[in-house]
C-alpha atoms as a PDB file:
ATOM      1  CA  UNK A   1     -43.992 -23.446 -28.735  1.00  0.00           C
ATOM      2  CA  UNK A   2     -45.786 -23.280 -25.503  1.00  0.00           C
ATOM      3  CA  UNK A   3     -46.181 -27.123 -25.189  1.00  0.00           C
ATOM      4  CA  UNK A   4     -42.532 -27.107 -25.255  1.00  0.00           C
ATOM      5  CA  UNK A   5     -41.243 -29.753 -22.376  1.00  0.00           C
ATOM      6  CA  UNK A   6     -39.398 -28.941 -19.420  1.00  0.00           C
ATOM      7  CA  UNK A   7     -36.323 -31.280 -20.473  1.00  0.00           C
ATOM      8  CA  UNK A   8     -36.478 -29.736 -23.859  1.00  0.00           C
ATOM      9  CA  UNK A   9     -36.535 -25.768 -22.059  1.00  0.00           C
ATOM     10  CA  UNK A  10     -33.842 -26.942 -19.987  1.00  0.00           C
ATOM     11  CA  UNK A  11     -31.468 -28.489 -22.581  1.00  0.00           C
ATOM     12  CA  UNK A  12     -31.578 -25.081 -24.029  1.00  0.00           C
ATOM     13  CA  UNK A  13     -30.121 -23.499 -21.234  1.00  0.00           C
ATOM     14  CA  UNK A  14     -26.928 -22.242 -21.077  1.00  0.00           C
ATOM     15  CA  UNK A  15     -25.831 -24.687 -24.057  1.00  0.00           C
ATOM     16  CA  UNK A  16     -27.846 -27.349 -22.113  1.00  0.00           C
ATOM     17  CA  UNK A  17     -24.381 -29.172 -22.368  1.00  0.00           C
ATOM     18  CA  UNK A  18     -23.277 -31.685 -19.643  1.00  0.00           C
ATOM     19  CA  UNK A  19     -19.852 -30.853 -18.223  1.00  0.00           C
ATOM     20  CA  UNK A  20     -19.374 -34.650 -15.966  1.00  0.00           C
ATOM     21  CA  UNK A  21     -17.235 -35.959 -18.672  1.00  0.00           C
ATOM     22  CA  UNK A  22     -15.559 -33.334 -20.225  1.00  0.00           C
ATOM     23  CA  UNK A  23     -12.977 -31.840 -17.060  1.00  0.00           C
ATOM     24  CA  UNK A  24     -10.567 -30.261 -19.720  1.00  0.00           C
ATOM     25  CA  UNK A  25     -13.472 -28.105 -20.752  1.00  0.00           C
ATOM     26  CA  UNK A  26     -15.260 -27.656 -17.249  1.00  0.00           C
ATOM     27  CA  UNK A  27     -11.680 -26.111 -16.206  1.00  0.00           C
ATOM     28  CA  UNK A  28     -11.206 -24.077 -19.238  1.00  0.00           C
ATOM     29  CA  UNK A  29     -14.426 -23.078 -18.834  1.00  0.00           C
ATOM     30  CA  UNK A  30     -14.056 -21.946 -15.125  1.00  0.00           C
ATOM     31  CA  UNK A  31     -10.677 -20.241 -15.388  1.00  0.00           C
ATOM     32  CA  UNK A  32     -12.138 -18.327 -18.473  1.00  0.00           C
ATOM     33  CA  UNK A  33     -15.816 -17.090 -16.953  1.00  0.00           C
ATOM     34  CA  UNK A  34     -15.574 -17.282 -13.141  1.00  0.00           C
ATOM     35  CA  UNK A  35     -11.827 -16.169 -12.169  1.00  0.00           C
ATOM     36  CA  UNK A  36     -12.105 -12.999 -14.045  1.00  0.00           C
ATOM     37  CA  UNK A  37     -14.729 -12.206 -11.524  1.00  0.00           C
ATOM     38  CA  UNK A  38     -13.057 -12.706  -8.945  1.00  0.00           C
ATOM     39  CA  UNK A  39     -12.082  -8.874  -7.381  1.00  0.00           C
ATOM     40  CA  UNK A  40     -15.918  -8.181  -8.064  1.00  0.00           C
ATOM     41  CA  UNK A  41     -16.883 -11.063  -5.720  1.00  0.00           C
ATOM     42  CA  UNK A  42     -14.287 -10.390  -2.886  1.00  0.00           C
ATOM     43  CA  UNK A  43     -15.728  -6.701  -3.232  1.00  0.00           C
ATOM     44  CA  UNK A  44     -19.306  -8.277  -3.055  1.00  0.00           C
ATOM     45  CA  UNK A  45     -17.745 -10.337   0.305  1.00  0.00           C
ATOM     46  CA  UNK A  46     -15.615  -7.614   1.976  1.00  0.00           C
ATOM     47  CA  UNK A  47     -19.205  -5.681   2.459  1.00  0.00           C
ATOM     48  CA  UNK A  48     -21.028  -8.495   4.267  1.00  0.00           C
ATOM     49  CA  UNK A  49     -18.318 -10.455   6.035  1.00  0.00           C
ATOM     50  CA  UNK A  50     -15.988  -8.990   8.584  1.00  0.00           C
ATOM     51  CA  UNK A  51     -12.248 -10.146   8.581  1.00  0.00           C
ATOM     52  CA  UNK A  52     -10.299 -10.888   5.326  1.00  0.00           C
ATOM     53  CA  UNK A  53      -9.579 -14.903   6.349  1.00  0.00           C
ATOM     54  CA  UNK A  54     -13.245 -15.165   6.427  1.00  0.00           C
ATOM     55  CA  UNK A  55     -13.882 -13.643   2.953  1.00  0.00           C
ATOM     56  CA  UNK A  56     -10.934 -16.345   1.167  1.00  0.00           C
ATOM     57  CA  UNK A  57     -12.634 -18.889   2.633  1.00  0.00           C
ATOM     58  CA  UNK A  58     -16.177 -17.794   1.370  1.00  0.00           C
ATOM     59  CA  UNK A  59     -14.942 -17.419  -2.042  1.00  0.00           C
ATOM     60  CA  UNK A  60     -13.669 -20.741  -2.029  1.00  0.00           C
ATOM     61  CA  UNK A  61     -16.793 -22.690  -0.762  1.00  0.00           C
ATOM     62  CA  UNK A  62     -18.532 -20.344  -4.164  1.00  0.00           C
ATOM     63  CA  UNK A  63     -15.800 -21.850  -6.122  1.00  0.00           C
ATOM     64  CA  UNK A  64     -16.666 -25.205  -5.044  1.00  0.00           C
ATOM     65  CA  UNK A  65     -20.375 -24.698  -5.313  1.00  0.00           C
ATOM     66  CA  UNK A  66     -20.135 -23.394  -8.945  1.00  0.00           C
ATOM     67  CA  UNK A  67     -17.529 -26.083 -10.301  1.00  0.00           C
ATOM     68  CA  UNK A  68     -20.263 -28.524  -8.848  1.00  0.00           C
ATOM     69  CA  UNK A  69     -23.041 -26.994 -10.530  1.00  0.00           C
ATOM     70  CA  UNK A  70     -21.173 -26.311 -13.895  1.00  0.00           C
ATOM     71  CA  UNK A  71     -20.127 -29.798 -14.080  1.00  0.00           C
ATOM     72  CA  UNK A  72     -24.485 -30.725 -14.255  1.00  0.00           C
ATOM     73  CA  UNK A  73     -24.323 -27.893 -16.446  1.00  0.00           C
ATOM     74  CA  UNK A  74     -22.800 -24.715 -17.497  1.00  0.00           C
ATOM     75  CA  UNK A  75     -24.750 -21.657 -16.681  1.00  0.00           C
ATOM     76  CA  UNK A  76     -26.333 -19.645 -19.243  1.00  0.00           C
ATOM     77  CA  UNK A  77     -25.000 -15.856 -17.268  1.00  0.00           C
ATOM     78  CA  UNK A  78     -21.943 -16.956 -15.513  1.00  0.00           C
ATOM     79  CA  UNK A  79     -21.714 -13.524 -13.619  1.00  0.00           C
ATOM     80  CA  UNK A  80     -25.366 -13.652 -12.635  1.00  0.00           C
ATOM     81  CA  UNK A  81     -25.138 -17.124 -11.822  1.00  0.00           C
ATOM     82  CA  UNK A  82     -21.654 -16.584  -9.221  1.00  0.00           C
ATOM     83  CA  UNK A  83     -23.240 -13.843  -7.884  1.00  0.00           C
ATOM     84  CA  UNK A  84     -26.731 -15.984  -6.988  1.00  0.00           C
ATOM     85  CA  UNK A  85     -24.467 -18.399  -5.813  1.00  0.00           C
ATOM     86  CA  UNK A  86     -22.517 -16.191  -2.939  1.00  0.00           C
ATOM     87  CA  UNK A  87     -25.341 -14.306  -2.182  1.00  0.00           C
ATOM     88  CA  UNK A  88     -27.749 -17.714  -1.016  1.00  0.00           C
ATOM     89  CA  UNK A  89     -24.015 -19.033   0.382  1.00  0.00           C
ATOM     90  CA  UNK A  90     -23.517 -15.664   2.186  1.00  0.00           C
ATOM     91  CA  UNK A  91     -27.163 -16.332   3.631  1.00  0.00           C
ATOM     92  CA  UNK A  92     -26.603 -19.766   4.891  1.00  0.00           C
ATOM     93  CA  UNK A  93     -24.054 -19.201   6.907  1.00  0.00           C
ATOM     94  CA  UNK A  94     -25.563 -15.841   8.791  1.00  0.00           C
ATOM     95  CA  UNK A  95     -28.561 -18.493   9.210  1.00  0.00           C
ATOM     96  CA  UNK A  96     -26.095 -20.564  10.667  1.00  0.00           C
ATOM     97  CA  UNK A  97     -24.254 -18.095  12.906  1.00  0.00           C
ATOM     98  CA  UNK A  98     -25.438 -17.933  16.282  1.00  0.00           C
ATOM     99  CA  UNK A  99     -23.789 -14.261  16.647  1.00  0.00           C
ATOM    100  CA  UNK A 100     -24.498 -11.890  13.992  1.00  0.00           C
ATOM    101  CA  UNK A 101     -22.024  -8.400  13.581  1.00  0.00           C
ATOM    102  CA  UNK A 102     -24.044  -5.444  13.714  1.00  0.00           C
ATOM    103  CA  UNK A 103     -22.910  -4.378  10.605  1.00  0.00           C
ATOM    104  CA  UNK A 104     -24.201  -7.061   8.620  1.00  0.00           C
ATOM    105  CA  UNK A 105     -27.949  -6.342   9.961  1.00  0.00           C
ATOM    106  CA  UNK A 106     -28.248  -3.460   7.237  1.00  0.00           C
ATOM    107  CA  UNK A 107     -26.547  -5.391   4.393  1.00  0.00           C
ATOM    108  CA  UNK A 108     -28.874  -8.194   5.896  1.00  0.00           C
ATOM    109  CA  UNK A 109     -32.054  -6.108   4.972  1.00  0.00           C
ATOM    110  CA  UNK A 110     -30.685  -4.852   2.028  1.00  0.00           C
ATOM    111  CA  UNK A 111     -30.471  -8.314   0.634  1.00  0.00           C
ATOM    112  CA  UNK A 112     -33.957  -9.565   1.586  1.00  0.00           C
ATOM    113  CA  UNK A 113     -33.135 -12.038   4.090  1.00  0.00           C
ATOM    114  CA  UNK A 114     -35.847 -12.809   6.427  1.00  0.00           C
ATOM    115  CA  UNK A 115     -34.603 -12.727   9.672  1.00  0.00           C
ATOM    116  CA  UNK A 116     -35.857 -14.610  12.759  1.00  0.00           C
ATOM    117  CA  UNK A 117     -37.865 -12.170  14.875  1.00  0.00           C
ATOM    118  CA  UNK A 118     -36.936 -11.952  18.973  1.00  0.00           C
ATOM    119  CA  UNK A 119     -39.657 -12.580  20.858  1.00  0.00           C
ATOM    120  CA  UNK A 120     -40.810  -9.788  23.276  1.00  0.00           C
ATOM    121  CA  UNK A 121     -39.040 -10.813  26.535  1.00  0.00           C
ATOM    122  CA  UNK A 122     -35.847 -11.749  25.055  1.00  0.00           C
ATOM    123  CA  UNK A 123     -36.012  -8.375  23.284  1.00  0.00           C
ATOM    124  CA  UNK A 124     -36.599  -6.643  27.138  1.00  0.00           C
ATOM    125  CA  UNK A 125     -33.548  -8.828  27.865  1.00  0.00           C
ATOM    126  CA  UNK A 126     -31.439  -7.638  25.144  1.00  0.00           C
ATOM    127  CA  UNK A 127     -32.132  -4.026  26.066  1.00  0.00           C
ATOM    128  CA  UNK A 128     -31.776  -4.781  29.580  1.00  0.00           C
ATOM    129  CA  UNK A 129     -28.540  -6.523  28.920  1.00  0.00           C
ATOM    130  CA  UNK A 130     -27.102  -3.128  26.414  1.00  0.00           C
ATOM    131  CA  UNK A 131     -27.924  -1.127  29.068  1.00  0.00           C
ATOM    132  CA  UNK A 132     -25.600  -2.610  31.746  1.00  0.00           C
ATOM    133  CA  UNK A 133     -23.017  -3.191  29.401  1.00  0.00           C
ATOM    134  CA  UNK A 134     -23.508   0.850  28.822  1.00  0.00           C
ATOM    135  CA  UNK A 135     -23.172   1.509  32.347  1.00  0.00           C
ATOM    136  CA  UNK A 136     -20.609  -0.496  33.395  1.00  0.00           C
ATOM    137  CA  UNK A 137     -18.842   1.082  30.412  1.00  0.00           C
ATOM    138  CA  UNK A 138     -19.394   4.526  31.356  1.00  0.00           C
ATOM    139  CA  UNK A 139     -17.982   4.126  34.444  1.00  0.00           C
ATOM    140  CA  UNK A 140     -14.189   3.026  33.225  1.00  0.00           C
ATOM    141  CA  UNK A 141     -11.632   5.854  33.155  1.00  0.00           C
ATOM    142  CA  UNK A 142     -12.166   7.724  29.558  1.00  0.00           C
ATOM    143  CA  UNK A 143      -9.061   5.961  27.848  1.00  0.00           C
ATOM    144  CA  UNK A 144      -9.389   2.603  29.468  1.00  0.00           C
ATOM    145  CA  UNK A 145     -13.172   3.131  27.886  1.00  0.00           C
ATOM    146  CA  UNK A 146     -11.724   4.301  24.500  1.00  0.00           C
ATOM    147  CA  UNK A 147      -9.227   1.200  24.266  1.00  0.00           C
ATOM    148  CA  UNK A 148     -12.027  -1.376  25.269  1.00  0.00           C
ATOM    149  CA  UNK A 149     -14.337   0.242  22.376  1.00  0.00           C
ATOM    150  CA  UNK A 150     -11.584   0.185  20.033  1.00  0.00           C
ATOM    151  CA  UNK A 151     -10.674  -3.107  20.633  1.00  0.00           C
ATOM    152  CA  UNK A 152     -14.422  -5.182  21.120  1.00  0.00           C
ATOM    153  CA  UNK A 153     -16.681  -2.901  19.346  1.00  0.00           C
ATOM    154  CA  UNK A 154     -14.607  -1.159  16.301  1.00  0.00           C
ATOM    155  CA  UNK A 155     -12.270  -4.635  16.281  1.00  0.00           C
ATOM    156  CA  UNK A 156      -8.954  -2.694  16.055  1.00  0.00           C
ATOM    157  CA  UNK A 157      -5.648  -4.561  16.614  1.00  0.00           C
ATOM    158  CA  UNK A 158      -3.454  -3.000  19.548  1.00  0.00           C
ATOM    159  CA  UNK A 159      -1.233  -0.908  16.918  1.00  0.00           C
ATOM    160  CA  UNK A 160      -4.447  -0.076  15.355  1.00  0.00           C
ATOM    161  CA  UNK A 161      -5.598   1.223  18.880  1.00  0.00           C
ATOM    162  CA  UNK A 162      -1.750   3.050  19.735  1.00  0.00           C
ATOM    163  CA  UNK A 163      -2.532   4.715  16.352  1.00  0.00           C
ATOM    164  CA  UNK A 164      -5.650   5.505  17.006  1.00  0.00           C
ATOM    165  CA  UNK A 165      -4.874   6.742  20.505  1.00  0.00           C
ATOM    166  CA  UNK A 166      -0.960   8.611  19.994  1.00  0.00           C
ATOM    167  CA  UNK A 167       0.194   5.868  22.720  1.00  0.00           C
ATOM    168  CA  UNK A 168       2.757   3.059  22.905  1.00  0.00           C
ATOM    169  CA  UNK A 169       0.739  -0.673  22.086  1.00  0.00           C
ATOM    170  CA  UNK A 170       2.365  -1.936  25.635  1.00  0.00           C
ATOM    171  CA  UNK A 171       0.201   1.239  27.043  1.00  0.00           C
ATOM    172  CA  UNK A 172      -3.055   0.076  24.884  1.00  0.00           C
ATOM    173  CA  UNK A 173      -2.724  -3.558  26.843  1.00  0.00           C
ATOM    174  CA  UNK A 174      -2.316  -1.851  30.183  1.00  0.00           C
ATOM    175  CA  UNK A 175      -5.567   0.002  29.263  1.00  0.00           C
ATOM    176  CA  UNK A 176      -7.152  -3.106  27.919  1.00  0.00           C
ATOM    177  CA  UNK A 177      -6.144  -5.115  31.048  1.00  0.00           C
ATOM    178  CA  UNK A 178      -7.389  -2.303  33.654  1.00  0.00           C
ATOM    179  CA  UNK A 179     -10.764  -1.932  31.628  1.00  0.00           C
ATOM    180  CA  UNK A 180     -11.829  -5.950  31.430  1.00  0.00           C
ATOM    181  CA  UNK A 181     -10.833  -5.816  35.134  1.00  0.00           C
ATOM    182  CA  UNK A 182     -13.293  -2.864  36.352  1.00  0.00           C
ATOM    183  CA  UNK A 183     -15.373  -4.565  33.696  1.00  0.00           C
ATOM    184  CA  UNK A 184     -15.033  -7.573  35.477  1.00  0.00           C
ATOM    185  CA  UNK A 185     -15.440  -6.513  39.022  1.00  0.00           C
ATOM    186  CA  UNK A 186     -18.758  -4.342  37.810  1.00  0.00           C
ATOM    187  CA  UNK A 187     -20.204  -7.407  36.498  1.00  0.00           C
ATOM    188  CA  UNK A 188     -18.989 -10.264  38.671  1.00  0.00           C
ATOM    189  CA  UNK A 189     -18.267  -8.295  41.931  1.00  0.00           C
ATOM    190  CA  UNK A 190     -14.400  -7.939  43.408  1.00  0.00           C
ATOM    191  CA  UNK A 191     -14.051 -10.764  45.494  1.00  0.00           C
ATOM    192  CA  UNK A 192     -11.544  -9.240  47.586  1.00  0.00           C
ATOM    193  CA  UNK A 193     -14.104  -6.669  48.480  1.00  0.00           C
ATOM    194  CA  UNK A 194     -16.876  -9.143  49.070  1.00  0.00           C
ATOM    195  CA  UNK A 195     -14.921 -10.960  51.938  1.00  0.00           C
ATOM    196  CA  UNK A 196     -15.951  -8.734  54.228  1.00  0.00           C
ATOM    197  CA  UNK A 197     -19.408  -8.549  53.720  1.00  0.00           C
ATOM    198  CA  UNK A 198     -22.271 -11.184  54.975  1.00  0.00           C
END
């Protein structure tokens, strides 16, 4: 059956059966196959996108996509199909995402994703740029440094951070405040101190 026709292989698929007029189905279909996997896929989520809102919203725009699809028709491996699904969503939106977490780079890789290379001076730039940042950190008072790390790089709330720290959260904001300040005058220059100057 080699000669078989396309329209005839794909009618075979998945029950080949057209879901646009039969909703009652379509939703008993959906709540039956797809729901059940739905810890699985906010597992699947939690490892490539950062904060929880993000991941319900995710899961939702998969929902959306396979209800769409399944209504064409239904899927012949629901689980592998779901799984396709917010795996090529989960890429077009780093694709769209002009700042990417660090931790996503590995899962990034992982997946296969071909990834936009730098070019050579904006990759000189980048260094250039980590290394200020590095410098300007160093120099903050060690638990002003801590806080700021906590906060920006790790993404801890304050409590997190007084936790974290064994201090009160109204001493984590006075440590936040004082860092972004040196930060500040580091990067920008104190313009109290530059009125004296030429």
């Amino acid at each position: 059956m080699a000669d078989t026709p396309e329209l005839e292989r794909e009618g075979s698929r998945g029950g080949g059966q057209s879901m646009a007029d039969n909703a009652p189905d379509l939703h008993a279909w959906f709540v039956r196959e797809v729901l059940p996997l739905e810890p699985a896929l906010t597992k699947f989520l939690q490892r490539y996108r950062r904060n929880q809102s993000d991941v319900a919203d995710v899961l939702q725009d998969i929902y959306l996509r396979v209800y769409h699809a399944a209504r064409e028709q239904l899927p012949e491996a629901t689980r592998s199909f779901v799984f396709v699904t917010a795996y090529n969503l989960l890429i077009d939106r780093v694709r769209r995402e002009k700042v990417i977490p660090l931790e996503i780079v590995e899962s990034i890789e992982a997946m296969g994703v071909a990834a936009e290379v730098p070019g050579v001076e904006e990759s000189v730039i980048a260094r250039e740029e980590l290394r200020r940042v590095q410098a300007a950190l160093d120099c903050l008072p060690p638990r002003s440094r801590e806080a700021i790390v906590l906060r920006q790089i790790d993404g801890l709330s304050r409590r997190e951070i007084a936790a974290r720290m064994g201090i009160s959260e109204q001493t984590v904001k006075w440590h936040l405040n004082a860092g972004v300040r040196a930060l500040a005058d580091i990067f920008y220059g104190n313009p109290e101190s530059q009125k004296g100057k030429p």
